[in-house]
N, C-alpha and C. Protein backbone atom coordinates (compact mmCIF):
# COMPACT_ATOMS: atom_id res chain seq x y z
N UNK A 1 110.86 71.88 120.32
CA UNK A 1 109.83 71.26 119.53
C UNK A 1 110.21 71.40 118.06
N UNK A 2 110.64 69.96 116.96
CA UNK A 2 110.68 69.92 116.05
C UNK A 2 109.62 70.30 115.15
N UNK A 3 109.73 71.20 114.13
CA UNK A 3 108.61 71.01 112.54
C UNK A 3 109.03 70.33 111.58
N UNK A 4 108.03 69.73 111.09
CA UNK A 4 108.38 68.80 109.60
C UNK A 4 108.90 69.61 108.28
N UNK A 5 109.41 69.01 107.47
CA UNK A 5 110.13 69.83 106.48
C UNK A 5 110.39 68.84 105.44
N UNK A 6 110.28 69.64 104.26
CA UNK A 6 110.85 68.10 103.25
C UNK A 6 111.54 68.96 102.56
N UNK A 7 112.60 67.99 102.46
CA UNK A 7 113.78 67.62 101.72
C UNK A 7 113.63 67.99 100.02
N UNK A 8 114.16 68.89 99.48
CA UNK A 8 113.76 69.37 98.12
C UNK A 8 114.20 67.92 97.03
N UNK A 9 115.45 67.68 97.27
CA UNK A 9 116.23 66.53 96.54
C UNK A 9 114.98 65.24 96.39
N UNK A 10 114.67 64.99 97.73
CA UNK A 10 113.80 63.96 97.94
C UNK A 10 112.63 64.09 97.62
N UNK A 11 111.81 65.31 98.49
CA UNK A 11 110.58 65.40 98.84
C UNK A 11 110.38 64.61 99.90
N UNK A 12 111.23 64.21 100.93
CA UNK A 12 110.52 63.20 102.18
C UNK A 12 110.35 64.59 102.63
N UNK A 13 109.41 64.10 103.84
CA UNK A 13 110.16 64.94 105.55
C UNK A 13 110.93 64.55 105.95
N UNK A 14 110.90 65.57 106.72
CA UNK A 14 112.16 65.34 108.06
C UNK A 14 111.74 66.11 109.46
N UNK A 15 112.43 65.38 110.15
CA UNK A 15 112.02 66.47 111.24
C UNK A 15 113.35 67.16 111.99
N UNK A 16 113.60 68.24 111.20
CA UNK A 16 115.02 68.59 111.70
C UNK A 16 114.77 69.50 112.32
N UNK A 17 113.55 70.59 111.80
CA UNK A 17 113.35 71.57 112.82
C UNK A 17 113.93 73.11 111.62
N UNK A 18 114.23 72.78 110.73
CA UNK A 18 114.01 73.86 109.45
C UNK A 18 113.77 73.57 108.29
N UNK A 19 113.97 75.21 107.55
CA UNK A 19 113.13 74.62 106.63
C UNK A 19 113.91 74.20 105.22
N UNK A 20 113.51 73.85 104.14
CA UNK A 20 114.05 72.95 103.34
C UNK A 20 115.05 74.02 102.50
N UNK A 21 116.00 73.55 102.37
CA UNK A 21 117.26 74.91 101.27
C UNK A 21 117.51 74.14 100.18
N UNK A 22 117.50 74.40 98.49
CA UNK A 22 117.58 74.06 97.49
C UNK A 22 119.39 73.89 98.14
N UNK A 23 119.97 73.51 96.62
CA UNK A 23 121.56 73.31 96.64
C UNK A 23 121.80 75.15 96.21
N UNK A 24 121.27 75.69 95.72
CA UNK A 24 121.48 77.26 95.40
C UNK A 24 121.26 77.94 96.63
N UNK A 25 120.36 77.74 97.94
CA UNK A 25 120.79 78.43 99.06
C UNK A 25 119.01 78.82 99.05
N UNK A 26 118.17 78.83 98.30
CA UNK A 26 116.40 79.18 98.08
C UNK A 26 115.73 78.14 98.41
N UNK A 27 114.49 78.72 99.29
CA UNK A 27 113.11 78.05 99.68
C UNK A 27 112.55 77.55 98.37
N UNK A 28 112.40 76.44 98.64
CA UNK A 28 111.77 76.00 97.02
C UNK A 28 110.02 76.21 97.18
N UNK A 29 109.83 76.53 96.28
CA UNK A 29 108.20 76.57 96.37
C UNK A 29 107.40 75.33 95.66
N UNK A 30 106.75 74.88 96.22
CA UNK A 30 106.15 73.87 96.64
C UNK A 30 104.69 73.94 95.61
N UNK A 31 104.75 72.99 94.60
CA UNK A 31 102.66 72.79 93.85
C UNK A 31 103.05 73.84 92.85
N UNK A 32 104.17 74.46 92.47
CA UNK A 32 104.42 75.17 90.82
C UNK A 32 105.13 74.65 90.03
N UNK A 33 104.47 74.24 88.99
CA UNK A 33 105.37 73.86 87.97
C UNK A 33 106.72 74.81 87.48
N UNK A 34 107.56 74.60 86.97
CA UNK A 34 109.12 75.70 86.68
C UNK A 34 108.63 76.64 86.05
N UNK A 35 107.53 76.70 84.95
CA UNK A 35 107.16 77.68 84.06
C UNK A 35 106.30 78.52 85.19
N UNK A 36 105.86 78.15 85.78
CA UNK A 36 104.95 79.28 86.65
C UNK A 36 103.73 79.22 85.63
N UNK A 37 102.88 80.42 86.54
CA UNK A 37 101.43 80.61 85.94
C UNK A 37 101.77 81.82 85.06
N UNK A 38 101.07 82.08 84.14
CA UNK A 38 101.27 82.96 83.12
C UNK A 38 100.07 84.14 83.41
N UNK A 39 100.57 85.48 83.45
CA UNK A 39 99.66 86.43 82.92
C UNK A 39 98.79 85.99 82.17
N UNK A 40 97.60 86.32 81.53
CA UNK A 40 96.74 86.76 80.06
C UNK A 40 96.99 88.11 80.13
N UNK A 41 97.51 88.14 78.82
CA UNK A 41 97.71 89.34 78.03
C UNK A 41 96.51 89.39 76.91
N UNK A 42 96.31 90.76 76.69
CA UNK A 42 96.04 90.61 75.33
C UNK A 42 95.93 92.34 74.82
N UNK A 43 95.46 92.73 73.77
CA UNK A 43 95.15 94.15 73.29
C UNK A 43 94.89 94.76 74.07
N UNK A 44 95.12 95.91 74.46
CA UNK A 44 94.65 97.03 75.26
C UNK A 44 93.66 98.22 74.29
N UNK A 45 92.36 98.14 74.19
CA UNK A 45 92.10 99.04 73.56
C UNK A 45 92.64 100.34 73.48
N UNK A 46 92.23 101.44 72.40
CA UNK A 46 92.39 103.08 72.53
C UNK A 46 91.21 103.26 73.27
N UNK A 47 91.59 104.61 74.11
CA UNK A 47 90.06 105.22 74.83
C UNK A 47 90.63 106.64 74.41
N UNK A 48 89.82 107.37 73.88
CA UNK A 48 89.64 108.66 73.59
C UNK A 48 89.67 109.36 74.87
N UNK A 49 90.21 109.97 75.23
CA UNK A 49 90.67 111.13 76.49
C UNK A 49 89.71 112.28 76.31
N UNK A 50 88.44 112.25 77.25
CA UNK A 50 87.52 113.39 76.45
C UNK A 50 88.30 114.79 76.64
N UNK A 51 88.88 114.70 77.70
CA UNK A 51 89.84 116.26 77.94
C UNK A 51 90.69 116.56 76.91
N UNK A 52 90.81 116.10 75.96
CA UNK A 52 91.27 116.17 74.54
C UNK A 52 90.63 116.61 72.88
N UNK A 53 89.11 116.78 73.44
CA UNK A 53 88.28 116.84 72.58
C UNK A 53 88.53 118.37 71.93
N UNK A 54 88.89 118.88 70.91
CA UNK A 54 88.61 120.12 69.98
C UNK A 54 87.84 120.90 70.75
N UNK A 55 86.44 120.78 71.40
CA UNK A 55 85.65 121.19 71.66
C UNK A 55 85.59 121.71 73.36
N UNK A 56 86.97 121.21 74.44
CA UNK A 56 86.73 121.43 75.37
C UNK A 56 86.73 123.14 76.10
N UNK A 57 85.99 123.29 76.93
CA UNK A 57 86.22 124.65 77.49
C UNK A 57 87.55 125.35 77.35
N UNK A 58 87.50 126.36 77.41
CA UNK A 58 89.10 126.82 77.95
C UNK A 58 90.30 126.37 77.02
N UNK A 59 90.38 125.46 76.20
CA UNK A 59 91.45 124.90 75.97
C UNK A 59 91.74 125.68 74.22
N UNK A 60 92.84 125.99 73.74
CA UNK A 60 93.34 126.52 72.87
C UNK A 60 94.19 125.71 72.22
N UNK A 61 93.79 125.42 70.99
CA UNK A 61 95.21 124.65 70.10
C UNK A 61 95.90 125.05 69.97
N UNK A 62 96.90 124.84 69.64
CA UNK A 62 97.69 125.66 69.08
C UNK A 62 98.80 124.50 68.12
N UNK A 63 99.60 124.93 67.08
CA UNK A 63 100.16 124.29 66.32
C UNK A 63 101.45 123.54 67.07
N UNK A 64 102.00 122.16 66.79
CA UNK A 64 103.14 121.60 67.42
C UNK A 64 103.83 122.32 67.34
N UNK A 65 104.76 122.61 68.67
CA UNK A 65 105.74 123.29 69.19
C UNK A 65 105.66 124.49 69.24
N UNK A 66 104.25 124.62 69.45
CA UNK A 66 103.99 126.49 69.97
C UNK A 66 104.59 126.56 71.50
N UNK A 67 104.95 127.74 72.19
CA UNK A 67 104.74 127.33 73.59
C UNK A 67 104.31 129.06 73.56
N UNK A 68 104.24 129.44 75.08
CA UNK A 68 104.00 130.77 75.58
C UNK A 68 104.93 131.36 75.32
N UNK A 69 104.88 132.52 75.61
CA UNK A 69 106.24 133.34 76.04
C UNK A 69 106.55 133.48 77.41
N UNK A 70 107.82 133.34 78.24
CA UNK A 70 107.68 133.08 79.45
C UNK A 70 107.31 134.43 80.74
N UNK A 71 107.25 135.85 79.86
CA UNK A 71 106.77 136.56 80.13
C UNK A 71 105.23 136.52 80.73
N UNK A 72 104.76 135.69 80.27
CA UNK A 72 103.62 135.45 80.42
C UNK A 72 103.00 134.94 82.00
N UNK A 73 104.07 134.07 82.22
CA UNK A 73 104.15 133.40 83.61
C UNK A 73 104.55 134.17 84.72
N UNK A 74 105.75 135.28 83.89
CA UNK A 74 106.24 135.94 84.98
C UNK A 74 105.37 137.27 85.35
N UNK A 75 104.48 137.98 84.20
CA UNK A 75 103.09 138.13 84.55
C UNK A 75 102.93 138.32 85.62
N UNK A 76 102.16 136.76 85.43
CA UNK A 76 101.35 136.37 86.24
C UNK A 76 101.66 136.13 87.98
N UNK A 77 102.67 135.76 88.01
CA UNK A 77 103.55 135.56 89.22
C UNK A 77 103.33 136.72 90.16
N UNK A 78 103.88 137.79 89.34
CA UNK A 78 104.06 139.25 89.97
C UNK A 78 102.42 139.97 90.28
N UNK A 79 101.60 139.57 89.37
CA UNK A 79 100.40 139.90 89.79
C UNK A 79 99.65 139.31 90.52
N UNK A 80 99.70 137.85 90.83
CA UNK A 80 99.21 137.58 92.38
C UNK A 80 100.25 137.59 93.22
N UNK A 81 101.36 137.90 93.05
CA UNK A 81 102.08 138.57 93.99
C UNK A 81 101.48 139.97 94.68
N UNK A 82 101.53 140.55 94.16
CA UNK A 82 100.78 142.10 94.21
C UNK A 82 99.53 141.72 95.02
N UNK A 83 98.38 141.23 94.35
CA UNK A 83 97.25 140.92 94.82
C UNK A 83 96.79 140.33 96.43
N UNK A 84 97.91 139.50 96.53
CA UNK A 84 98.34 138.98 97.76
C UNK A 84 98.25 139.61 98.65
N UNK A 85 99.71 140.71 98.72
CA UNK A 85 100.25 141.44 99.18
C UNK A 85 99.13 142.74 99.56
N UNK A 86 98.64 143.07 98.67
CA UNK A 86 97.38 144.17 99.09
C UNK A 86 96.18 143.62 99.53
N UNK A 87 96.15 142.14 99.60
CA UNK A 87 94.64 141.74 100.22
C UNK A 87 95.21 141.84 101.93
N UNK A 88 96.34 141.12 101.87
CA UNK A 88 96.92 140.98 103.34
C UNK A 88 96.97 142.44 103.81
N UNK A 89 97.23 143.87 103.45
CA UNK A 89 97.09 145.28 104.03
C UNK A 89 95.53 145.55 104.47
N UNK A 90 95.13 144.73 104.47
CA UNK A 90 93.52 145.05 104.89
C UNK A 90 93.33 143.82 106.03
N UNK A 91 94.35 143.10 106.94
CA UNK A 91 94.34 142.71 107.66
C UNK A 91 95.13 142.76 108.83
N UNK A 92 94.72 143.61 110.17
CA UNK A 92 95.73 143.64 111.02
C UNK A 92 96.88 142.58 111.41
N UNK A 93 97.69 143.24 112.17
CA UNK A 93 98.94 142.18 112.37
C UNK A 93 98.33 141.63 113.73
């Protein structure tokens, strides 16, 4: 059983039974002009990031290019390490 197909060069049909191949080897698409449909673009406003606010809980400024000391982490590491480790001794094997 043949399907209809048209011919890109032409635009007839045909009934060969595939489907239509440009001279480049591509399905041509069919009801688009070459430019295609265009996005709308336009400005993207600013939105203020409230988790950024001066004022949030917990949070500490500090001047560009402060960082921790990495002691700090390693700390911390070792002490819920520890913590861990002695909650789990209060649970049989």
């Amino acid at each position: 059983m043949s399907t209809a197909s048209s011919d890109p060069r032409t635009g007839q049909l045909s009934l060969t039974g595939h489907l239509p191949v440009t001279p480049t080897g591509q399905i041509p698409i069919v009801g688009q002009t070459a430019g295609g449909v265009r996005p709308v673009t336009a400005q993207v406003p600013v939105v203020d990031d409230p988790a950024r606010r001066p004022d949030v809980l917990l949070r500490r400024r500090m001047p560009p290019g402060h960082e921790i000391s990495a002691w700090w982490m390693i700390g911390a590491f070792v002490a819920v390490s520890l913590s861990v480790i002695g909650l789990m001794t209060f649970f049989p094997a």
